[in-house]
Protein backbone atom coordinates (compact mmCIF):
# COMPACT_ATOMS: atom_id res chain seq x y z
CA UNK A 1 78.99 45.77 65.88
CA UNK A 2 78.50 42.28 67.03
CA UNK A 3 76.71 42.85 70.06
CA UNK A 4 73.44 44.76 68.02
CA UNK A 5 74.30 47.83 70.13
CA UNK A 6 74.92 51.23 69.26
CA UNK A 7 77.95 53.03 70.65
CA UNK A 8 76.03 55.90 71.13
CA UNK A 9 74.62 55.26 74.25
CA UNK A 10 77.84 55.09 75.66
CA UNK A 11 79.12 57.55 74.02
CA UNK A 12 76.54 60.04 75.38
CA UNK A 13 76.82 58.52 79.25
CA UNK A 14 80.86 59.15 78.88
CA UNK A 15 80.38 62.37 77.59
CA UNK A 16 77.57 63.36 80.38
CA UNK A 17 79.93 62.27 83.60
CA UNK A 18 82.90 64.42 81.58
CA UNK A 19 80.62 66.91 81.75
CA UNK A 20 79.52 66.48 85.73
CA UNK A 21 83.55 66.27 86.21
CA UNK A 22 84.23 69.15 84.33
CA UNK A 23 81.91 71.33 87.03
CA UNK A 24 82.95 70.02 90.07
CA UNK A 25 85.97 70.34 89.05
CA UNK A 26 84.90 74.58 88.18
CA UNK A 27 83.44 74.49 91.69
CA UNK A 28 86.81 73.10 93.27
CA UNK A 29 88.53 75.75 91.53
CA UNK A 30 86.74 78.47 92.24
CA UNK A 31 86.45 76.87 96.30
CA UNK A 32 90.16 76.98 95.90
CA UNK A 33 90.88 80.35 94.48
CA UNK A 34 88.84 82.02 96.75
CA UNK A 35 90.05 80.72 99.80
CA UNK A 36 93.46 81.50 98.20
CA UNK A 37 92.42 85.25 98.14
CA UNK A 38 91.43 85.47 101.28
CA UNK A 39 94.37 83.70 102.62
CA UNK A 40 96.65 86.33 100.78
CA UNK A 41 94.59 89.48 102.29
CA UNK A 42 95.16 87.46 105.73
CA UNK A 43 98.85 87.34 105.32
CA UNK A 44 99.18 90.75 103.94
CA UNK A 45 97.37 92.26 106.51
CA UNK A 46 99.60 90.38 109.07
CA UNK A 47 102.15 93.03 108.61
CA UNK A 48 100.11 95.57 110.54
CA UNK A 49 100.20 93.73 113.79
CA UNK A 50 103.64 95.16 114.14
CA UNK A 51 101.70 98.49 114.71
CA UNK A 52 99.53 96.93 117.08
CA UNK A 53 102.20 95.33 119.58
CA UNK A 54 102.50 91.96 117.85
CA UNK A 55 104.75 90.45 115.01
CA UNK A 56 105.31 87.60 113.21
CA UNK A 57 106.25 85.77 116.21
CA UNK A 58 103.53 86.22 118.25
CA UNK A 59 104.93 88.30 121.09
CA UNK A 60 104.08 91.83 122.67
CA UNK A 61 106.32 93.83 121.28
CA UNK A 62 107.54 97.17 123.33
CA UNK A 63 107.59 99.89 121.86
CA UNK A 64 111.08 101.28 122.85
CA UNK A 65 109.71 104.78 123.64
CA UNK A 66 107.97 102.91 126.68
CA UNK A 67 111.15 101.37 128.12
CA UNK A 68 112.40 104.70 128.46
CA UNK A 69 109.57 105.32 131.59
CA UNK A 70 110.39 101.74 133.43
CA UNK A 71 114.47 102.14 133.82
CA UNK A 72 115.79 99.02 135.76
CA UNK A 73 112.21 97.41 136.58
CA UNK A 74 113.96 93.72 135.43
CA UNK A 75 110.74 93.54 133.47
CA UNK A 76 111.30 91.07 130.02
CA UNK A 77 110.27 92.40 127.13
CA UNK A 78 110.74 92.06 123.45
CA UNK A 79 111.90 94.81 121.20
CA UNK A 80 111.68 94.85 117.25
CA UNK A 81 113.86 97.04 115.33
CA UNK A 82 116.46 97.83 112.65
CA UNK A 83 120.05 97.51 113.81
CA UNK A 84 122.12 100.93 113.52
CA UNK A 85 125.41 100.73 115.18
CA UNK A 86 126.97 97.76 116.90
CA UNK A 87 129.90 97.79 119.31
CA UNK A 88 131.93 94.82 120.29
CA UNK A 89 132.23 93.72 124.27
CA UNK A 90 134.15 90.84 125.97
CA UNK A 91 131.87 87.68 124.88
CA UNK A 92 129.09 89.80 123.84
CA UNK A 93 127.95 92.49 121.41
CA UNK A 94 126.47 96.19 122.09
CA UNK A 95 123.62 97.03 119.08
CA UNK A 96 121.95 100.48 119.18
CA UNK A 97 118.16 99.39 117.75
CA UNK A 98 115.96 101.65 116.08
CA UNK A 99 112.19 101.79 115.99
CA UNK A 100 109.63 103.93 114.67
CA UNK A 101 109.38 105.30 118.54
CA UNK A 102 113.09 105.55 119.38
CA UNK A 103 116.53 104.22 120.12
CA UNK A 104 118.25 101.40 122.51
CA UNK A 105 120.91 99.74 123.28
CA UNK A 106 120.86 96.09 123.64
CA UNK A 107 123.68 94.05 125.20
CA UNK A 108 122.60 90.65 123.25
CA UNK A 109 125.11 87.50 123.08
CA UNK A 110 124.74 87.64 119.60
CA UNK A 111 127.78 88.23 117.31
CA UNK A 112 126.68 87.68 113.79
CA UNK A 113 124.23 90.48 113.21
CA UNK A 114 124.84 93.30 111.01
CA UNK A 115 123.60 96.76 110.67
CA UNK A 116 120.87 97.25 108.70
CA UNK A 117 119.04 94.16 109.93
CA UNK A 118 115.87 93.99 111.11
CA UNK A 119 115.61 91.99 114.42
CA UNK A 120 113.54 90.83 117.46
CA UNK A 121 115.38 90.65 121.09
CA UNK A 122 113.73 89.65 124.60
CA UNK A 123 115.22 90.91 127.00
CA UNK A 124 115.12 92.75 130.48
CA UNK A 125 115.47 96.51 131.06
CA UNK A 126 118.40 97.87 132.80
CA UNK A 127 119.11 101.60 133.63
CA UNK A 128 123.44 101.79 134.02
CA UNK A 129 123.60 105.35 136.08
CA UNK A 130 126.55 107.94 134.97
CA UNK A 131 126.88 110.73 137.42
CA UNK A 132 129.50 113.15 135.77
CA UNK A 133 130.13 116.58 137.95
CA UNK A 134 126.53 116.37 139.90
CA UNK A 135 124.24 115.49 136.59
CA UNK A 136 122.93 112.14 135.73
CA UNK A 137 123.63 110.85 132.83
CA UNK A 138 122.61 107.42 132.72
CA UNK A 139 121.22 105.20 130.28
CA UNK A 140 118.30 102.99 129.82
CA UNK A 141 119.73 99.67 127.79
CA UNK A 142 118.12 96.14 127.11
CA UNK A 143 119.96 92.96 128.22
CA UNK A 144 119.10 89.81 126.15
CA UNK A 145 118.17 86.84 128.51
C-alpha cells in the first residue's frame, strides 16, 4: 500500500460494471430467447402452408384433384406428393403420386426416386386418350419440364 490508497474503491467500481455486465448481458439473453421462440412457432407453423397451396419452396402447389378438371391445357404446375408406384420407360421414369386429394402419374426424367418419398414435380398437364370398344378411357398424367 504504497500509493496511500485503499483498494476498495476499486474494488467496488470493478464489482459495479460486473454488475451492469451481468444485466445486459440478462437482457441479451432474454432478447435472444425470445426471438428464438418466436422463430420456432414461425418455422413450425410453416408446415401448414402445404394446406394452403404453398411449401417449402415457395411455389403454388396443385392440388392433384384440380388437374383432373384441366386435361391437356399445357398449363405448368407443381405437384407435391408421396411416391406410390414407379414404372420404368425408355430414358425416363413413370411415378404414380399421391396426395391428400388424389392420384397421378408423372412422366419425370428422374431415375433415382423411390417409393415412399415425398417429392415436388413441375410439370405440364397432359390428357393421353384410350378409346377401347366406343368408351374413353384416357388418362390425365403430369409431364416434368
Amino acid at each position: 500500500m504504497a500509493s496511500g490508497q485503499p483498494l476498495m474503491p476499486k474494488y467496488s467500481e470493478n464489482v459495479f460494471i460486473m454488475l451492469q455486465v451481468k444485466k445486459i448481458y440478462r437482457v441479451f439473453s432474454a432478447i435472444h430467447m425470445g426471438s428464438t421462440c418466436v422463430l420456432m412457432a414461425g418455422l413450425v407453423s410453416c408446415s401448414y402452408f402445404r394446406f394452403s397451396g404453398m411449401n417449402a419452396i415457395g411455389a403454388n402447389i396443385t392440388p392433384i384433384q384440380e388437374l383432373r378438371s384441366q386435361p391437356d391445357s399445357n398449363t405448368t404446375v407443381y405437384i407435391q406428393g408421396k411416391v406410390e408406384k414407379k414404372a420404368p420407360l425408355l430414358k425416363r421414369q413413370a411415378y404414380l403420386i399421391n396426395d391428400e386429394t388424389g392420384k397421378i402419374w408423372a412422366i419425370a426424367n428422374q431415375t433415382n426416386l423411390q417409393v415412399g418419398d415425398q417429392i415436388v414435380i413441375k410439370g405440364k398437364i397432359r390428357y393421353r386418350s384410350i378409346p377401347l370398344a366406343g368408351k374413353e378411357y384416357g388418362e390425365v398424367y403430369l409431364e416434368e419440364e
